[in-house]
C-alpha atoms as a PDB file:
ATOM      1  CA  UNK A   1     -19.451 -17.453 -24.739  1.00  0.00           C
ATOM      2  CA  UNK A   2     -21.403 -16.355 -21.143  1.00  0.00           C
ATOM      3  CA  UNK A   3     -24.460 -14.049 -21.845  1.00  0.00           C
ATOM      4  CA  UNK A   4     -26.395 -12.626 -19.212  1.00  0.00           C
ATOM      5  CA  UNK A   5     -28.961 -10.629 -19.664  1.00  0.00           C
ATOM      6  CA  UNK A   6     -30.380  -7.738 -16.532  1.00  0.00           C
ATOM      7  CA  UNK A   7     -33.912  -6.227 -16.295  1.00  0.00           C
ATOM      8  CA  UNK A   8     -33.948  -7.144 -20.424  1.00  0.00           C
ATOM      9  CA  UNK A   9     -32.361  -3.265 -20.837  1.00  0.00           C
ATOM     10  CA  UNK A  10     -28.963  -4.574 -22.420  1.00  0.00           C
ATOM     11  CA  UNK A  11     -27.384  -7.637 -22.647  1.00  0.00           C
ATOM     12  CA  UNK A  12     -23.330  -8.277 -21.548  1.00  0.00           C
ATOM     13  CA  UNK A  13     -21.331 -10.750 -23.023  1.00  0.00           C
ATOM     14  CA  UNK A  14     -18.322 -12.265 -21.840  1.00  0.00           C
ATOM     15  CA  UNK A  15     -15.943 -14.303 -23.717  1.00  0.00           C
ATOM     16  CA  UNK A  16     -14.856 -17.753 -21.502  1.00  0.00           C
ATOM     17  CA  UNK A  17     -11.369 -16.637 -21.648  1.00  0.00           C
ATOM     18  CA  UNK A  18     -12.221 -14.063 -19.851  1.00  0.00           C
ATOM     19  CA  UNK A  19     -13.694 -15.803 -17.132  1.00  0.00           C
ATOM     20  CA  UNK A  20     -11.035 -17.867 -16.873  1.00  0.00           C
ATOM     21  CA  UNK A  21      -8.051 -15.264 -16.572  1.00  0.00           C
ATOM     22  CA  UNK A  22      -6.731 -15.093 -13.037  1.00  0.00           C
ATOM     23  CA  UNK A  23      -6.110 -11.806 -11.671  1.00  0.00           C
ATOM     24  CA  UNK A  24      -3.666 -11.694  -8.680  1.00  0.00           C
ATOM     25  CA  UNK A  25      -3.869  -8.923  -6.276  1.00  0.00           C
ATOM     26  CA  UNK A  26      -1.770  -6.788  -5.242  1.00  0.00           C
ATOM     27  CA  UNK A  27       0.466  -6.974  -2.191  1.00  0.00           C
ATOM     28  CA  UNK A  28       0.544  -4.275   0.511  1.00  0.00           C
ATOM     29  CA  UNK A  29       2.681  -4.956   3.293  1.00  0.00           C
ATOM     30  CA  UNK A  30       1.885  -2.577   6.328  1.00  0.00           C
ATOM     31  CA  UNK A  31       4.204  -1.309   9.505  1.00  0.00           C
ATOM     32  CA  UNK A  32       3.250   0.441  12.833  1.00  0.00           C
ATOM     33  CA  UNK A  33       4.727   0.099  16.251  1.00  0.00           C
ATOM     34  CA  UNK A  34       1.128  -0.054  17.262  1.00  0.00           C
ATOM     35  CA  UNK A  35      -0.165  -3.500  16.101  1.00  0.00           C
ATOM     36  CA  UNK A  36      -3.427  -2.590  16.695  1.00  0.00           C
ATOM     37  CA  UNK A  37      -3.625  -0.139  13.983  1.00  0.00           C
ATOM     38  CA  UNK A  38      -1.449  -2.368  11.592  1.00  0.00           C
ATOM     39  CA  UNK A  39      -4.078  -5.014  11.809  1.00  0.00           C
ATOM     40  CA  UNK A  40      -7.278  -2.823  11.402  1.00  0.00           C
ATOM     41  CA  UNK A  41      -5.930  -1.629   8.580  1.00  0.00           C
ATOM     42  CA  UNK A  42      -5.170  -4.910   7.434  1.00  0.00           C
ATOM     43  CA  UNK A  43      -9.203  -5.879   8.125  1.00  0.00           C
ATOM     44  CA  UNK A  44     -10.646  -2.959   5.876  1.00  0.00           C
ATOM     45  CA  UNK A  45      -7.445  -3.701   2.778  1.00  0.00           C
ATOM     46  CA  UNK A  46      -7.630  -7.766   3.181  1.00  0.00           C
ATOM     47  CA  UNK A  47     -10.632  -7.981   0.835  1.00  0.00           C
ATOM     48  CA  UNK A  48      -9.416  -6.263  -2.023  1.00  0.00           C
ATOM     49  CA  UNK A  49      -5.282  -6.842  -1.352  1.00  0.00           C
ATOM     50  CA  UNK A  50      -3.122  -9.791  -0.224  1.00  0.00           C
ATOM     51  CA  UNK A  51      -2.029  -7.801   3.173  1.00  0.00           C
ATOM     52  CA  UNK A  52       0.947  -8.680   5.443  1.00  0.00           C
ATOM     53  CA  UNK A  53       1.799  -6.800   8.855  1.00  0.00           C
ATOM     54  CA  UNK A  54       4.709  -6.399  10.805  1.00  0.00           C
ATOM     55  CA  UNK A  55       5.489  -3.965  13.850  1.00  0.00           C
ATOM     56  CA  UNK A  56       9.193  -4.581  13.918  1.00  0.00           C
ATOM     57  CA  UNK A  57      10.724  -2.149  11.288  1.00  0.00           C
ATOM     58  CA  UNK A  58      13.941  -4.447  10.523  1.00  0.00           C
ATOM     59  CA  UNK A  59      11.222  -7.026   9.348  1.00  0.00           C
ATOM     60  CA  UNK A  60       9.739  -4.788   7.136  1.00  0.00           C
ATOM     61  CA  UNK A  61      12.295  -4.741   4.697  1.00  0.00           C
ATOM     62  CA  UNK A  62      12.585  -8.446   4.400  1.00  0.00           C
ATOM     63  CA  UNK A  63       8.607  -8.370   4.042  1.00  0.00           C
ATOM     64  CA  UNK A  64       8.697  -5.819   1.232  1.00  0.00           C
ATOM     65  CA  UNK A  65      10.976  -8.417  -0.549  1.00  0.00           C
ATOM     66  CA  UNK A  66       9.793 -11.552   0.531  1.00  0.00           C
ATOM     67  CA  UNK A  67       6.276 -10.698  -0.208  1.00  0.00           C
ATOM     68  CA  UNK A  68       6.936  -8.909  -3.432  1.00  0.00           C
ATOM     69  CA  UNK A  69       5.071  -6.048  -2.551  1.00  0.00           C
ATOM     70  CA  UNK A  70       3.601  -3.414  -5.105  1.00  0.00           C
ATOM     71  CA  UNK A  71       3.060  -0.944  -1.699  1.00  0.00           C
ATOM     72  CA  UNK A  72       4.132  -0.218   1.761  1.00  0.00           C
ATOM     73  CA  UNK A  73       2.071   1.176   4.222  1.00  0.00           C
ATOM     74  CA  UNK A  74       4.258   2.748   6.802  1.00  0.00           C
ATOM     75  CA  UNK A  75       3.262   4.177  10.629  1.00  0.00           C
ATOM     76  CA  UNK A  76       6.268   5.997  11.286  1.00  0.00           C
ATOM     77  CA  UNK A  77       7.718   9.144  12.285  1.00  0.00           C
ATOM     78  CA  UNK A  78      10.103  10.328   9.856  1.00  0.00           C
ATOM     79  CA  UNK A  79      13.762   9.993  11.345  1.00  0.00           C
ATOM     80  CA  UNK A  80      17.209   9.111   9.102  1.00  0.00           C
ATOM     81  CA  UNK A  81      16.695   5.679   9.673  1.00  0.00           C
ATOM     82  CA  UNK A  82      13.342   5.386   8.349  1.00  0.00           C
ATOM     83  CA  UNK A  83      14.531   7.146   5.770  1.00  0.00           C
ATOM     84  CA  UNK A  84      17.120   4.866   4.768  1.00  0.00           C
ATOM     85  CA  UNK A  85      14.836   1.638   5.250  1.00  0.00           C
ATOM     86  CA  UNK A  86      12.994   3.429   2.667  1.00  0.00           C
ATOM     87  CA  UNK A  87      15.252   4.496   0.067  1.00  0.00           C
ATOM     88  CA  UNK A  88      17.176   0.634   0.327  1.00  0.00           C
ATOM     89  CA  UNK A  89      13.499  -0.595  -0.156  1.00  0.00           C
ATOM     90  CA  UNK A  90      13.162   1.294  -3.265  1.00  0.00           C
ATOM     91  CA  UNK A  91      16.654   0.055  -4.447  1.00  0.00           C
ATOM     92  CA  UNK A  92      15.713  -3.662  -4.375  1.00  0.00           C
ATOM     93  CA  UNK A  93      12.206  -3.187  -5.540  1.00  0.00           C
ATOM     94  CA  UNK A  94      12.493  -0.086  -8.065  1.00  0.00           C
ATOM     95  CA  UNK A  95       8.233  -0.073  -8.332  1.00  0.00           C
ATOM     96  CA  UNK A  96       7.957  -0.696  -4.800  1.00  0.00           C
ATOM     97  CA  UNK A  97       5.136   2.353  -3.966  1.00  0.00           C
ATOM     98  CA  UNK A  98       5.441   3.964  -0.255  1.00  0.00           C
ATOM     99  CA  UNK A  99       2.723   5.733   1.777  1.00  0.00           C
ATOM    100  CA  UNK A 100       3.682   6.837   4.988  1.00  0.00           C
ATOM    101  CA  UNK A 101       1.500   7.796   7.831  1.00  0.00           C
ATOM    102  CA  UNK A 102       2.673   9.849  10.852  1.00  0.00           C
ATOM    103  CA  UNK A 103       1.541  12.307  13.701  1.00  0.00           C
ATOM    104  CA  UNK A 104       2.916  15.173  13.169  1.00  0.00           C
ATOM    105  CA  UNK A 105       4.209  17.893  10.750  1.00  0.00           C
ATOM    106  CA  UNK A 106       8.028  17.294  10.007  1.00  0.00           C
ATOM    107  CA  UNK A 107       9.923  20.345  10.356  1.00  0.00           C
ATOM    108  CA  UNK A 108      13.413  19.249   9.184  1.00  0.00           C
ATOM    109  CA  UNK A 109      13.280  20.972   5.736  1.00  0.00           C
ATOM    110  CA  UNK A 110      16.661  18.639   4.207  1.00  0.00           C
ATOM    111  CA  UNK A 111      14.648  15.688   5.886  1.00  0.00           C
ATOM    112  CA  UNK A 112      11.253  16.645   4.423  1.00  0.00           C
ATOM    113  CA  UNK A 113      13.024  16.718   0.542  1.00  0.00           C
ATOM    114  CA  UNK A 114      14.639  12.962   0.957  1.00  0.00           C
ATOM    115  CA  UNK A 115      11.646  12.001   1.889  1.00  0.00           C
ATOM    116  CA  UNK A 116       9.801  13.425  -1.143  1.00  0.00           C
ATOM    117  CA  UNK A 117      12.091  12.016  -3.021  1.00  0.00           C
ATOM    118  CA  UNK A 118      11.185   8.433  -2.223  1.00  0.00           C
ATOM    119  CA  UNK A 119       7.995   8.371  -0.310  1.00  0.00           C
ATOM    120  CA  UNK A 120       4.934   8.258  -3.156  1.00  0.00           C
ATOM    121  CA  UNK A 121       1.927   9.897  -0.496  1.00  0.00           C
ATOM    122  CA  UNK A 122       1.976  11.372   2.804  1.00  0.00           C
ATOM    123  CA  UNK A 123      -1.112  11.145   5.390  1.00  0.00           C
ATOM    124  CA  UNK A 124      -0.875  13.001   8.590  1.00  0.00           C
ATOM    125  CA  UNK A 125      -3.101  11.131  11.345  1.00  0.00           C
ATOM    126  CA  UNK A 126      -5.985  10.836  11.768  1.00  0.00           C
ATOM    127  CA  UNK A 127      -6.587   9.661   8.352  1.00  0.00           C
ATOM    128  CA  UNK A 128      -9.300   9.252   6.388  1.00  0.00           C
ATOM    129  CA  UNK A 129      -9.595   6.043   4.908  1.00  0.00           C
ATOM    130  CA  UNK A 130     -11.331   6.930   1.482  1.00  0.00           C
ATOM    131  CA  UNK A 131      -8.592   8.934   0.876  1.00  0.00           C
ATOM    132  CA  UNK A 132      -5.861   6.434   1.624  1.00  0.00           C
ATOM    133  CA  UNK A 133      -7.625   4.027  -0.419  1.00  0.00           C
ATOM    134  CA  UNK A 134      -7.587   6.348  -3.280  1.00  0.00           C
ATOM    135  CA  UNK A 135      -4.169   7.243  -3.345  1.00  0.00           C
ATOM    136  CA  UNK A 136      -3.196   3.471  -3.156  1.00  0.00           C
ATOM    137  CA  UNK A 137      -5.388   3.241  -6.426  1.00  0.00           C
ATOM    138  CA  UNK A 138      -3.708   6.081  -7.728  1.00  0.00           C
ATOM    139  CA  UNK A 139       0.216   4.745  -7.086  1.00  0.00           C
ATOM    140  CA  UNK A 140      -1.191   1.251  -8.866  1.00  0.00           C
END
């Protein structure tokens, strides 16, 4: 047993199993056409989440599987084919969370339920990044 003791006000004791349990992070894998943004965000997530980018929306797919991710981060403007990516995502990986981030307001009421069906958060931009980072703790 570890104990450690902190300005003598209380004492906190760890059992060495503890110590010695490995937790993984979790795996966010992020897409925008702008790889700029996709790696910025990658520099503020990379110390808390293993973090893979791609700007190429057919690799993001592969990358959601390959990677094992728990999220997707996605820069995109929400058209059918996003849409689709999406919802054959969700197929393979049935707790796979999605955030999507766009521009502006989508109009397309039909298009605007299939998304809530699938998509966990949405963020128009600019975002705020305490609030992104709490609704990825909230989806995990």
């Amino acid at each position: 047993m570890f104990m450690a003791t902190k300005n003598k006000s209380y004492t906190i004791r760890i059992e060495k199993n503890i110590l010695q349990e490995r937790v993984t992070p979790k795996t966010i894998v992020i897409y925008s056409p702008d790889k700029d943004f996709s790696e910025s965000l990658s520099m503020v997530l990379q110390d808390f989440f293993n973090v893979v980018t791609t700007n190429d929306v057919e690799t993001l797919r592969k990358y959601a599987t390959i990677h094992n991710a728990d999220i997707v981060i996605a820069d995109a403007m929400p058209t059918e084919d996003i849409r689709q990516c999406f919802e054959a995502m969700k197929k393979e990986r049935r707790h796979l969370h999605i955030i999507m981030l766009y521009v502006s307001r989508l109009t397309d009421k039909r298009l605007k339920d299939e998304f809530r069906k699938i998509v966990d958060a949405f963020f128009y931009k600019p975002i705020e990044l305490t609030e992104l980072i709490d609704s990825i703790n909230a989806v995990l």
